[in-house]
Protein backbone atom coordinates (compact mmCIF):
# COMPACT_ATOMS: atom_id res chain seq x y z
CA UNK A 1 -14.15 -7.43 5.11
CA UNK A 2 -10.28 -6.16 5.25
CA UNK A 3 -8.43 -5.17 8.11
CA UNK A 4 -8.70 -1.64 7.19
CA UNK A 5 -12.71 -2.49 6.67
CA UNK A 6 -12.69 -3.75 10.32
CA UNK A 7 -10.72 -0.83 11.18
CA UNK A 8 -13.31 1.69 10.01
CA UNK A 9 -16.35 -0.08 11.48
CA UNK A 10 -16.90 1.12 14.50
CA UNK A 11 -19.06 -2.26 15.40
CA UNK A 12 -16.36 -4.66 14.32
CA UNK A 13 -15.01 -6.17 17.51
CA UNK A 14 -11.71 -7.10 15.83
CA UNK A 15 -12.12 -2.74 15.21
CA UNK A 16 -12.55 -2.25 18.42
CA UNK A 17 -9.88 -5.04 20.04
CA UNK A 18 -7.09 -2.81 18.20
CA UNK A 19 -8.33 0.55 19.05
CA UNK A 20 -9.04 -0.04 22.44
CA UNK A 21 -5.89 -2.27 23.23
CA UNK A 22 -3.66 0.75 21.35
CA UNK A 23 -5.72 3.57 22.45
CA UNK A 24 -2.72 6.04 23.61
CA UNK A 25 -1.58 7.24 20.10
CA UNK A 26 -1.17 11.25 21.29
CA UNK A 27 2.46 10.72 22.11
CA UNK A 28 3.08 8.79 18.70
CA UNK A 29 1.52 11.18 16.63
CA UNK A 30 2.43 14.28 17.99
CA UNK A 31 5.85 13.15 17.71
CA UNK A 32 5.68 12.44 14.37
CA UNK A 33 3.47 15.58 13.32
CA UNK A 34 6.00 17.81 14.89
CA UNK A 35 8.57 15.99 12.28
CA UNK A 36 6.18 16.73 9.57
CA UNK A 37 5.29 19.83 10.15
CA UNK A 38 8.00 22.10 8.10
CA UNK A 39 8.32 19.42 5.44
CA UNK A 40 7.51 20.01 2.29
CA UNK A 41 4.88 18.52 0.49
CA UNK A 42 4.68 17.08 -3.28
CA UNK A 43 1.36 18.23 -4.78
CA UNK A 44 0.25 17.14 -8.47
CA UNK A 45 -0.27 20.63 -10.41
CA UNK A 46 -4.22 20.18 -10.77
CA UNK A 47 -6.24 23.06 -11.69
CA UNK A 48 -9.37 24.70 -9.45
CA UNK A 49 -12.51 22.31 -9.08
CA UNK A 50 -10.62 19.51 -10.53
CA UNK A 51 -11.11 15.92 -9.62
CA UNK A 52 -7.59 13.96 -8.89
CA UNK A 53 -7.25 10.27 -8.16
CA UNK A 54 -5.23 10.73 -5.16
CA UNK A 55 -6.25 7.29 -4.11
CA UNK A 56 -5.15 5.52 -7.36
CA UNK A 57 -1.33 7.40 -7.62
CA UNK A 58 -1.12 5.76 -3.88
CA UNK A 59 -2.09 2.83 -5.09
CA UNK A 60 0.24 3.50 -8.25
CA UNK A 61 3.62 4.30 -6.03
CA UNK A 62 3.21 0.81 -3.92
CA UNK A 63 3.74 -0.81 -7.48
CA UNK A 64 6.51 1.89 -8.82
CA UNK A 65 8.42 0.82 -5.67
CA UNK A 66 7.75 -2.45 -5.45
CA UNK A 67 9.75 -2.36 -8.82
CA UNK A 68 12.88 -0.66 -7.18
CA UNK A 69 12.90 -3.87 -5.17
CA UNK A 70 12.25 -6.70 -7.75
CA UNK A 71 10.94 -7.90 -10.81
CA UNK A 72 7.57 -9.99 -9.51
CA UNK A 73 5.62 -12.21 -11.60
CA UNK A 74 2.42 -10.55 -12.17
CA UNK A 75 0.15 -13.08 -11.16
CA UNK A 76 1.36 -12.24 -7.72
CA UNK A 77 -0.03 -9.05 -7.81
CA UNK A 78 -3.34 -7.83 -6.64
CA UNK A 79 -4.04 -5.77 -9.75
CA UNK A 80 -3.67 -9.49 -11.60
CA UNK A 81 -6.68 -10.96 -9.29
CA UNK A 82 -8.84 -7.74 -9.76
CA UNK A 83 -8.38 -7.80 -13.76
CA UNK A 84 -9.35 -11.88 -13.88
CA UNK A 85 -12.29 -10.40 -11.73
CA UNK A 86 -12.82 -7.63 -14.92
CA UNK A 87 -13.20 -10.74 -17.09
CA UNK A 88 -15.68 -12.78 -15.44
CA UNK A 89 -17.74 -9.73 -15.33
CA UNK A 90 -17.63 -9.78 -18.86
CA UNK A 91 -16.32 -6.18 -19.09
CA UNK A 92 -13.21 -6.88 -20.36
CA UNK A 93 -12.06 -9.72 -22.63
CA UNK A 94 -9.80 -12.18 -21.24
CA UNK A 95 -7.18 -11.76 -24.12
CA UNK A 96 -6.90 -8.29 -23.33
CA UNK A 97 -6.09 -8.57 -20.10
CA UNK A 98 -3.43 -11.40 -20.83
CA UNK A 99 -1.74 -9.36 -23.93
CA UNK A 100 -1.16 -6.42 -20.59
CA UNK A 101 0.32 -8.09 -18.39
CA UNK A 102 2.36 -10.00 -21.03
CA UNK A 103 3.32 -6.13 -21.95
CA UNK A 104 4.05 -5.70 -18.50
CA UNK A 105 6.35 -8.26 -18.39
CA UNK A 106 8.03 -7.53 -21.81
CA UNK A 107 8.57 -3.56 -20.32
CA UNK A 108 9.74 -3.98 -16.97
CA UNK A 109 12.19 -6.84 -18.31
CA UNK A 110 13.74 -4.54 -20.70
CA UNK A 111 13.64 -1.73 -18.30
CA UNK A 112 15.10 -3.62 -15.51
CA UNK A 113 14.00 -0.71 -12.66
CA UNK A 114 15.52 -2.60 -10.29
CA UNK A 115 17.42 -0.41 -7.73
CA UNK A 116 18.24 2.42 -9.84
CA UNK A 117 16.53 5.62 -11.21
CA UNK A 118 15.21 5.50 -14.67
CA UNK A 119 15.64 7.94 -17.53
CA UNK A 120 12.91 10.07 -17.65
CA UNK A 121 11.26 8.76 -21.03
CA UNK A 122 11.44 5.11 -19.53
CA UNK A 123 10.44 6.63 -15.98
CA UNK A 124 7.15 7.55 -17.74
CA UNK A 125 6.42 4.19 -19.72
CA UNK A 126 6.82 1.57 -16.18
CA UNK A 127 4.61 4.51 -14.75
CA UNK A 128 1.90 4.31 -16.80
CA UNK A 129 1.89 0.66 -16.50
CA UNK A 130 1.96 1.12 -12.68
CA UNK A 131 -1.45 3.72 -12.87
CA UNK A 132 -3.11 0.81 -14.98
CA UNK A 133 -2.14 -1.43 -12.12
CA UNK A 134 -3.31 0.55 -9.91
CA UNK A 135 -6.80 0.70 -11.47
CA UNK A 136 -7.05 -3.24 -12.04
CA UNK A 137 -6.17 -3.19 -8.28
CA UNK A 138 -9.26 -1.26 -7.40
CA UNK A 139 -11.42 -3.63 -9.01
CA UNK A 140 -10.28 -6.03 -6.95
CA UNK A 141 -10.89 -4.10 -3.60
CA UNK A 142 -13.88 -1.98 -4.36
CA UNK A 143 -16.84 -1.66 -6.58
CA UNK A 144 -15.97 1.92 -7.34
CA UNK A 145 -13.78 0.45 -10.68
CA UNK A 146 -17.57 1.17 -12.46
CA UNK A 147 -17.03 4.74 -11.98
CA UNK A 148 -13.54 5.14 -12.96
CA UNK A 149 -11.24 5.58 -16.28
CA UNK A 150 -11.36 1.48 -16.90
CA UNK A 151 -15.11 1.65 -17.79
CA UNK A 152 -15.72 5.64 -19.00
CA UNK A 153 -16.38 6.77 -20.90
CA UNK A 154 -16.04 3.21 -23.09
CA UNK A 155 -14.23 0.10 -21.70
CA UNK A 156 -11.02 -0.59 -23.29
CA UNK A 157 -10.26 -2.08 -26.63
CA UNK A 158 -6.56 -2.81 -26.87
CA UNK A 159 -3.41 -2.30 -24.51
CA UNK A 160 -2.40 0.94 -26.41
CA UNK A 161 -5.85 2.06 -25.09
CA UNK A 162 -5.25 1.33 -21.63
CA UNK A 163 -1.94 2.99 -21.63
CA UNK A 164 -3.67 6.38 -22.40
CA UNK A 165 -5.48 6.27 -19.30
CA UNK A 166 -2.85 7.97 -17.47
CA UNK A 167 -2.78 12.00 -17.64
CA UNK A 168 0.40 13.66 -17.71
CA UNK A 169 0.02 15.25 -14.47
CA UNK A 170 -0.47 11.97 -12.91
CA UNK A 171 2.88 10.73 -14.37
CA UNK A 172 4.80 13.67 -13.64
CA UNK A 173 3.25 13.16 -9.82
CA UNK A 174 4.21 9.85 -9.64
CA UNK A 175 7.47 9.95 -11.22
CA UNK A 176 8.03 12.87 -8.66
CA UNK A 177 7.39 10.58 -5.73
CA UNK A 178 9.22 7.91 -6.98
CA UNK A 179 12.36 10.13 -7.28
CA UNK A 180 11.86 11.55 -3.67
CA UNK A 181 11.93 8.05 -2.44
CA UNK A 182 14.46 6.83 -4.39
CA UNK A 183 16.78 10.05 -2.72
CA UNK A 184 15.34 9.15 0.96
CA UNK A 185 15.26 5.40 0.67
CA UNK A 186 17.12 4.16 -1.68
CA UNK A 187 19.57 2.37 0.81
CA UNK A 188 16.50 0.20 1.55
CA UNK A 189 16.63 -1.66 -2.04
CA UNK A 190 19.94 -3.65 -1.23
CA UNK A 191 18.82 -4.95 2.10
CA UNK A 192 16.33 -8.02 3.16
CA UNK A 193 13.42 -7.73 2.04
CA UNK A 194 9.32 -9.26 1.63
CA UNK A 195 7.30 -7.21 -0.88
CA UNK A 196 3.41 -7.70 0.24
CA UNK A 197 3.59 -9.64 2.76
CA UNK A 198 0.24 -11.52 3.96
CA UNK A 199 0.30 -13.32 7.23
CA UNK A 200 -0.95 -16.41 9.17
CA UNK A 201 -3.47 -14.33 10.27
CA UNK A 202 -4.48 -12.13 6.84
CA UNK A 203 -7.64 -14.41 5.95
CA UNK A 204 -9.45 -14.27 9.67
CA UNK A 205 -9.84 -10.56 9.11
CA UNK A 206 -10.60 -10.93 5.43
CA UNK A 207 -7.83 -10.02 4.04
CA UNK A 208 -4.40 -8.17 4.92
CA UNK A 209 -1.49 -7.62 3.06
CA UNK A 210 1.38 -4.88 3.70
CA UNK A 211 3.35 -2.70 1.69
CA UNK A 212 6.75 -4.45 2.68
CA UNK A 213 9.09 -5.51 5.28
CA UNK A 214 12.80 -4.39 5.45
CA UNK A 215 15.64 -5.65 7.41
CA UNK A 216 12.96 -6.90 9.98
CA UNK A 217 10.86 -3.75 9.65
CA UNK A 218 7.43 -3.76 8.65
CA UNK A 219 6.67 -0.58 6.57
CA UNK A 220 3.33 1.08 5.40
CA UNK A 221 3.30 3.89 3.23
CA UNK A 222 1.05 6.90 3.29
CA UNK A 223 0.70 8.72 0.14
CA UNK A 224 -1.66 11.70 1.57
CA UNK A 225 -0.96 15.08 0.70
CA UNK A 226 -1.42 16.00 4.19
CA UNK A 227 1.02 16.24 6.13
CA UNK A 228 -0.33 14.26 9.04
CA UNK A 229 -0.05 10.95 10.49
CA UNK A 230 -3.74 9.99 11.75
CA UNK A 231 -4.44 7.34 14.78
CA UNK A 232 -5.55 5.12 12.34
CA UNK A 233 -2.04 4.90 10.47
CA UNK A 234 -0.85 3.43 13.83
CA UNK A 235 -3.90 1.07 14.05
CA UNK A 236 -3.16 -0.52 10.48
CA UNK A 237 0.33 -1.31 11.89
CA UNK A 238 -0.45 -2.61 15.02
CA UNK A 239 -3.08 -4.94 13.54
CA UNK A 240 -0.72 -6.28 10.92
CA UNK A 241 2.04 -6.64 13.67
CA UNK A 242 -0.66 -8.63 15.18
CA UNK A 243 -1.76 -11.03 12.58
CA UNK A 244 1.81 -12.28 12.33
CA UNK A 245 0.87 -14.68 15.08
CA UNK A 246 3.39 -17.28 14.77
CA UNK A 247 6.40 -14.43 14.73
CA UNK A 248 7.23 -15.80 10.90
CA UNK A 249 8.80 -12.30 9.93
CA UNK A 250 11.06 -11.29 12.95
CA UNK A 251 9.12 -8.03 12.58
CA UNK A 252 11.90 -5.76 15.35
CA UNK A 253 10.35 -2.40 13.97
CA UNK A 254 7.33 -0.63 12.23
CA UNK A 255 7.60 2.15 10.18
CA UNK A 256 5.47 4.59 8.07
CA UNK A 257 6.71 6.25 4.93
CA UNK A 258 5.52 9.39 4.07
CA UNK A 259 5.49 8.98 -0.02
CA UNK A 260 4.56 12.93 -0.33
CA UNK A 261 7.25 14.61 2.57
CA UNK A 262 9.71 12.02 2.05
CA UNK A 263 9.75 10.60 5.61
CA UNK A 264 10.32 7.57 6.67
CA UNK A 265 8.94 7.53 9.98
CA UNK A 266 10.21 4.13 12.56
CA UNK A 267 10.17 2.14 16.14
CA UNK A 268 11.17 -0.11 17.50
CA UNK A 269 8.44 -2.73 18.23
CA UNK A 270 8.76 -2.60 22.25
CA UNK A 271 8.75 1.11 22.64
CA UNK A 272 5.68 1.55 20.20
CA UNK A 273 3.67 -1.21 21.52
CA UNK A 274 4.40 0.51 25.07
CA UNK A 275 3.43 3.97 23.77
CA UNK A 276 0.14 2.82 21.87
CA UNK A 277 -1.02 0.82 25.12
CA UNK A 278 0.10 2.26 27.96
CA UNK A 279 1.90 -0.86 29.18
CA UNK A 280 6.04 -0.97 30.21
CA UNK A 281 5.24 -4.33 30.45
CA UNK A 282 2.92 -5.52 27.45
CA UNK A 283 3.57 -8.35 25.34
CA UNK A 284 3.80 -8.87 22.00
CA UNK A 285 3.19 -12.51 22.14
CA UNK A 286 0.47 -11.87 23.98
CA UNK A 287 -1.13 -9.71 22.27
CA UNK A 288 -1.00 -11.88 19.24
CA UNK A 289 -2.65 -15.05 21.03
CA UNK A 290 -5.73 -12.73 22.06
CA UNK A 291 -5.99 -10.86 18.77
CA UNK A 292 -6.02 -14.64 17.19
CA UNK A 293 -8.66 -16.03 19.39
CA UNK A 294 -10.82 -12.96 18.54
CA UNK A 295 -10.05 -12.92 14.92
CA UNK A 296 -10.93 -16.72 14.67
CA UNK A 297 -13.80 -16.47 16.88
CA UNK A 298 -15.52 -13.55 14.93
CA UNK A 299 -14.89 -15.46 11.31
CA UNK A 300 -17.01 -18.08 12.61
CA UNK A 301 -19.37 -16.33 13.97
């Protein structure tokens, strides 16, 4: 079970630690709604009735930016574990797999996306890649992969084959979200950064790993088309700030970036830990020592 799993059952007492401890979100998110509310929102041109995998292009634009950052070895990637998990299923071969990611490796090299805007040709190529990623990723998170473009209507034969999974609405979507955060954001490439960070905490709760951390701030990104930021955005944050128990990133502020409205949304760690609970006088370090006891109590249990 993930954080986010924890987060969504109700029963989970690590669930319940972080929503009860961080209960007074109305001032957060009505603060940041009221930003949201007049800005505009990117929308994939889909037609009436028609199925889109909003949840893969937001898992597609976490590795399209992740690229504006740095070049990471694949194995490193989540979308590497769920594909060595295709495998061993026997769904996929393990040669097919290897000759992607080798691919991979050979495209993004000769790309090199790093901190710049690509021409649109070689914009769509590293996206497709990133979709495919995106879809190995699921495999490793959910069983929901069975449903989806990696097994129907045939499994994949060859690389050239996975490459056609993408539709050209979902590359022109993604492409358009990269570009919006390259035009909001891009001053974040050239600072300090951790892509995916996991922390001393991630395995008590099952599993946690965020989208990155820049210049001490931890950053999620939320790639909903509405233009919203939910009680449980707040939550994620507040339980990854948490599982940092040892302080090993310096996290100073927490931030959500709004991939669709272009808005990166921050605060400072003091003022939104006193917003969320209430406290002028909380403690962080606190905090972490009783969401660690909890966390380690309820793996053994």
């Amino acid at each position: 079970m993930s954080l986010t799993s924890h987060l969504d059952d109700k029963t989970s007492p690590i669930g319940q630690f972080i929503r009860q401890r961080f209960s007074q979100t109305g001032a957060l998110t009505k603060d940041a709604n009221r930003q949201l509310k007049d800005t505009p929102t990117l929308r994939p041109v889909v037609q009436a009735g028609e199925q889109y995998p909003y949840g893969t292009l937001g898992a597609a634009i976490d590795y399209r930016v992740r690229y504006a950052f740095a070049i990471t070895p694949f194995h490193e990637f989540v979308a590497w574990h769920g594909a060595v998990l295709l495998t061993r299923s026997g769904a996929y071969s393990r040669g097919l797999v290897q000759a992607f990611f080798d691919q991979l490796d050979i495209t993004v090299n000769a790309l090199q996306p790093v901190g710049r805007l690509l021409a649109t040709t070689d914009e769509q190529t590293l996206d497709r890649f990133c979709i495919v990623l995106s879809l190995f990723e699921q495999v490793f998170r959910s069983s929901a992969y069975v449903r989806g473009p990696l097994m129907l209507p045939t499994v994949k034969r060859n690389v050239e084959e996975l490459l056609a999974i993408p539709q050209v609405v979902e590359l022109d979507d993604l492409g358009a979200m990269f570009a919006l955060f390259y035009d909001r954001c891009h001053d974040l490439l050239s600072r300090p950064h951790v892509l995916n960070p996991t922390f001393a905490g991630s395995l008590d709760v099952g599993g946690a790993d965020a989208d990155f951390i820049v210049d001490g701030c931890l950053i999620d990104m939320k790639a909903t088309i509405s233009s919203q930021v939910k009680a449980d955005f707040l939550y994620q944050l507040a339980g990854y700030l948490l599982l940092d128990y040892h302080d090993v990133y310096h996290i100073t502020s927490v931030g959500i970036y709004m991939v669709r409205q272009g808005l990166l949304l921050k605060w400072d760690v003091s003022a939104f830990l006193q917003k969320l609970t209430g406290d002028d006088h909380t403690s962080l370090g606190t905090l972490r020592r009783e969401f660690q006891i909890l966390c380690q109590k309820a793996g053994q249990g």
